[in-house]
Structure formats: structure tokens, C-alpha cells
Protein backbone atom coordinates (compact mmCIF):
# COMPACT_ATOMS: atom_id res chain seq x y z
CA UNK A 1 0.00 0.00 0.00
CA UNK A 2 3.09 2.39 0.88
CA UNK A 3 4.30 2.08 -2.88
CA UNK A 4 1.31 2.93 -4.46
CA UNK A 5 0.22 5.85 -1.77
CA UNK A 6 4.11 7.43 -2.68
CA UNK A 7 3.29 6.84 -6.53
CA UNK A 8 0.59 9.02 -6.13
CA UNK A 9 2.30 11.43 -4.22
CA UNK A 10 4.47 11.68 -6.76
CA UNK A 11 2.70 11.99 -9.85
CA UNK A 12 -0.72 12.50 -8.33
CA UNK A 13 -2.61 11.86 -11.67
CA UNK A 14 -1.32 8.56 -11.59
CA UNK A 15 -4.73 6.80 -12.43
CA UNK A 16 -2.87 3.07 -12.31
CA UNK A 17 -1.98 3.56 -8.90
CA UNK A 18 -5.26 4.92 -7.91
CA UNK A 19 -6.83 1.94 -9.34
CA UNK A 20 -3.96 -0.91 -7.72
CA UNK A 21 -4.67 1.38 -4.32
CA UNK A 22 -8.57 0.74 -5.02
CA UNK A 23 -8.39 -3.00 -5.58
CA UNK A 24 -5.88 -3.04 -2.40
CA UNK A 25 -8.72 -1.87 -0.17
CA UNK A 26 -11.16 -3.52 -1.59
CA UNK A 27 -9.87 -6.92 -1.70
CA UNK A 28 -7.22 -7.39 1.22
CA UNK A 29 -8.67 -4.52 3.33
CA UNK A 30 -11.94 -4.49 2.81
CA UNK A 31 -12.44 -0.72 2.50
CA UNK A 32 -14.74 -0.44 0.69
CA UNK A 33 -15.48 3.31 0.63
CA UNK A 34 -11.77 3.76 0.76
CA UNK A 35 -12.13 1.74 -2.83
CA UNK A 36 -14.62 3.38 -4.14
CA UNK A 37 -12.53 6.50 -3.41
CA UNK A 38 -9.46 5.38 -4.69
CA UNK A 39 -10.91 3.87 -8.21
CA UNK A 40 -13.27 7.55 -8.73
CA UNK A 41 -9.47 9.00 -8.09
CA UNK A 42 -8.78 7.17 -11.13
CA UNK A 43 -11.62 7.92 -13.16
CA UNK A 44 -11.02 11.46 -12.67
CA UNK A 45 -7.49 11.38 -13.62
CA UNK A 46 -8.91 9.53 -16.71
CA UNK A 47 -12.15 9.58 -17.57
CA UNK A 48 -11.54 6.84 -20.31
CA UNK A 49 -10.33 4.44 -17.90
CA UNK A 50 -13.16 1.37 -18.23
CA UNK A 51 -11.44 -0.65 -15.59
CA UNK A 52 -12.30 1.96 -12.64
CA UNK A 53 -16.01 2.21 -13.89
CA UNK A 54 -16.34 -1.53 -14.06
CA UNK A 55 -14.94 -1.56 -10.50
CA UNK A 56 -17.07 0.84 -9.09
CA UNK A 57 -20.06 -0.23 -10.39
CA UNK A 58 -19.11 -4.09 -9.33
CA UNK A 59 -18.50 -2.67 -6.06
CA UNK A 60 -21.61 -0.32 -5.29
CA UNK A 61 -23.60 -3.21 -6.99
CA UNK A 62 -22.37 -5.23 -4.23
CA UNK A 63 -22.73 -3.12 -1.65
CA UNK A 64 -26.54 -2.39 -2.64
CA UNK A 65 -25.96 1.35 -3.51
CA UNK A 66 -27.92 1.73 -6.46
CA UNK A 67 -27.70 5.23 -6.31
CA UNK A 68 -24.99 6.47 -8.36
CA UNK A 69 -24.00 10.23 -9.14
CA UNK A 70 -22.24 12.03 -11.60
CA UNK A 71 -19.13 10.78 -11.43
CA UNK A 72 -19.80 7.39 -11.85
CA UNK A 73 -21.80 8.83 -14.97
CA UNK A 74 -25.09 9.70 -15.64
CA UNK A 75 -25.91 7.09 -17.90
CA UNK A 76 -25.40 4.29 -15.62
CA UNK A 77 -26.99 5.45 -13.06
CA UNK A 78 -29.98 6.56 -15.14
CA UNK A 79 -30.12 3.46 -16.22
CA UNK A 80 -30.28 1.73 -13.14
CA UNK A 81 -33.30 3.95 -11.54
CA UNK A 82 -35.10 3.52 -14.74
CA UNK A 83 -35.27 -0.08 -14.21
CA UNK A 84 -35.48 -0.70 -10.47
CA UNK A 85 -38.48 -2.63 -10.97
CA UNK A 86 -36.29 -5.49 -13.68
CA UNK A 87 -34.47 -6.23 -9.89
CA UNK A 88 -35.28 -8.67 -8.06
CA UNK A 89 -35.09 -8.23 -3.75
CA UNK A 90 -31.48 -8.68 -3.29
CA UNK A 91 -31.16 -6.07 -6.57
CA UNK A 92 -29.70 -7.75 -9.24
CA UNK A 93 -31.63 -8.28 -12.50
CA UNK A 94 -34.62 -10.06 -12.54
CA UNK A 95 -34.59 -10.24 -16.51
């Protein structure tokens, strides 16, 4: 965790080490919000970078949180309010 925390002090739009930090907290820590954190670090240092969206939405789709904002974009989380009622009671599609 040190060597990815001083890669981003370094070079603080480091979006691979945001993303390595991410799956660090979510998988051996289990932070999850400090995840969630680290991969929208990511995404904001770039936006193209599918990986960090995937993980987030895995994530919060684990979690329960269907209620995304904007920087987990707007389409996703339009989508997902527009079709609450396609999940089933533990929220994953019923389709």
C-alpha cells in the first residue's frame, strides 16, 4: 500500500496507482469506501479508464448502492433507476 500511496504522491494523476490502491482496499482490506474512493481518483485522472467504472459499479452493486452520481456517470446510473423494478429483492436483475 506504501508504494502505491508514494506513486501518487508523486505523480498525483497517476490513475494506475489509484486503481492498484482501489483494488488493495477492496480486496485485502476491505475498504470499501476507501475503494470506491481510490478507483473515482482514477476515473477522474482519466475519464476513459473502463477498468475503474467496471470496478465501481461491481463494487456499489455489491454493496446495494444503487444510487450512483455524476461521477460514476449519468448514464449508468440513469439506467439503473429507470429499471429498479427489472431487480429482483437482493437487486440484481430479474430479466
Amino acid at each position: 500500500m506504501k508504494a502505491f500511496q508514494a506513486a501518487i504522491e508523486a505523480d498525483p494523476k497517476h490513475a494506475d496507482a489509484h486503481c492498484k490502491l482501489g483494488w488493495l482496499r477492496q480486496f485485502q482490506l476491505k475498504d470499501y469506501d476507501g475503494a470506491i474512493k481510490a478507483y473515482q481518483a482514477a476515473v477522474e485522472t482519466d475519464p476513459k479508464r473502463a477498468d475503474a467504472h467496471c470496478k465501481i459499479g461491481d463494487l456499489r452493486d455489491n454493496l446495494g448502492d444503487y444510487d450512483v452520481g455524476p461521477a460514476e456517470g449519468k448514464g449508468l446510473g440513469g439506467l439503473l433507476r429507470s429499471h429498479k423494478s427489472d431487480l429482483n429483492d437482493e437487486g440484481h436483475s430479474a430479466i
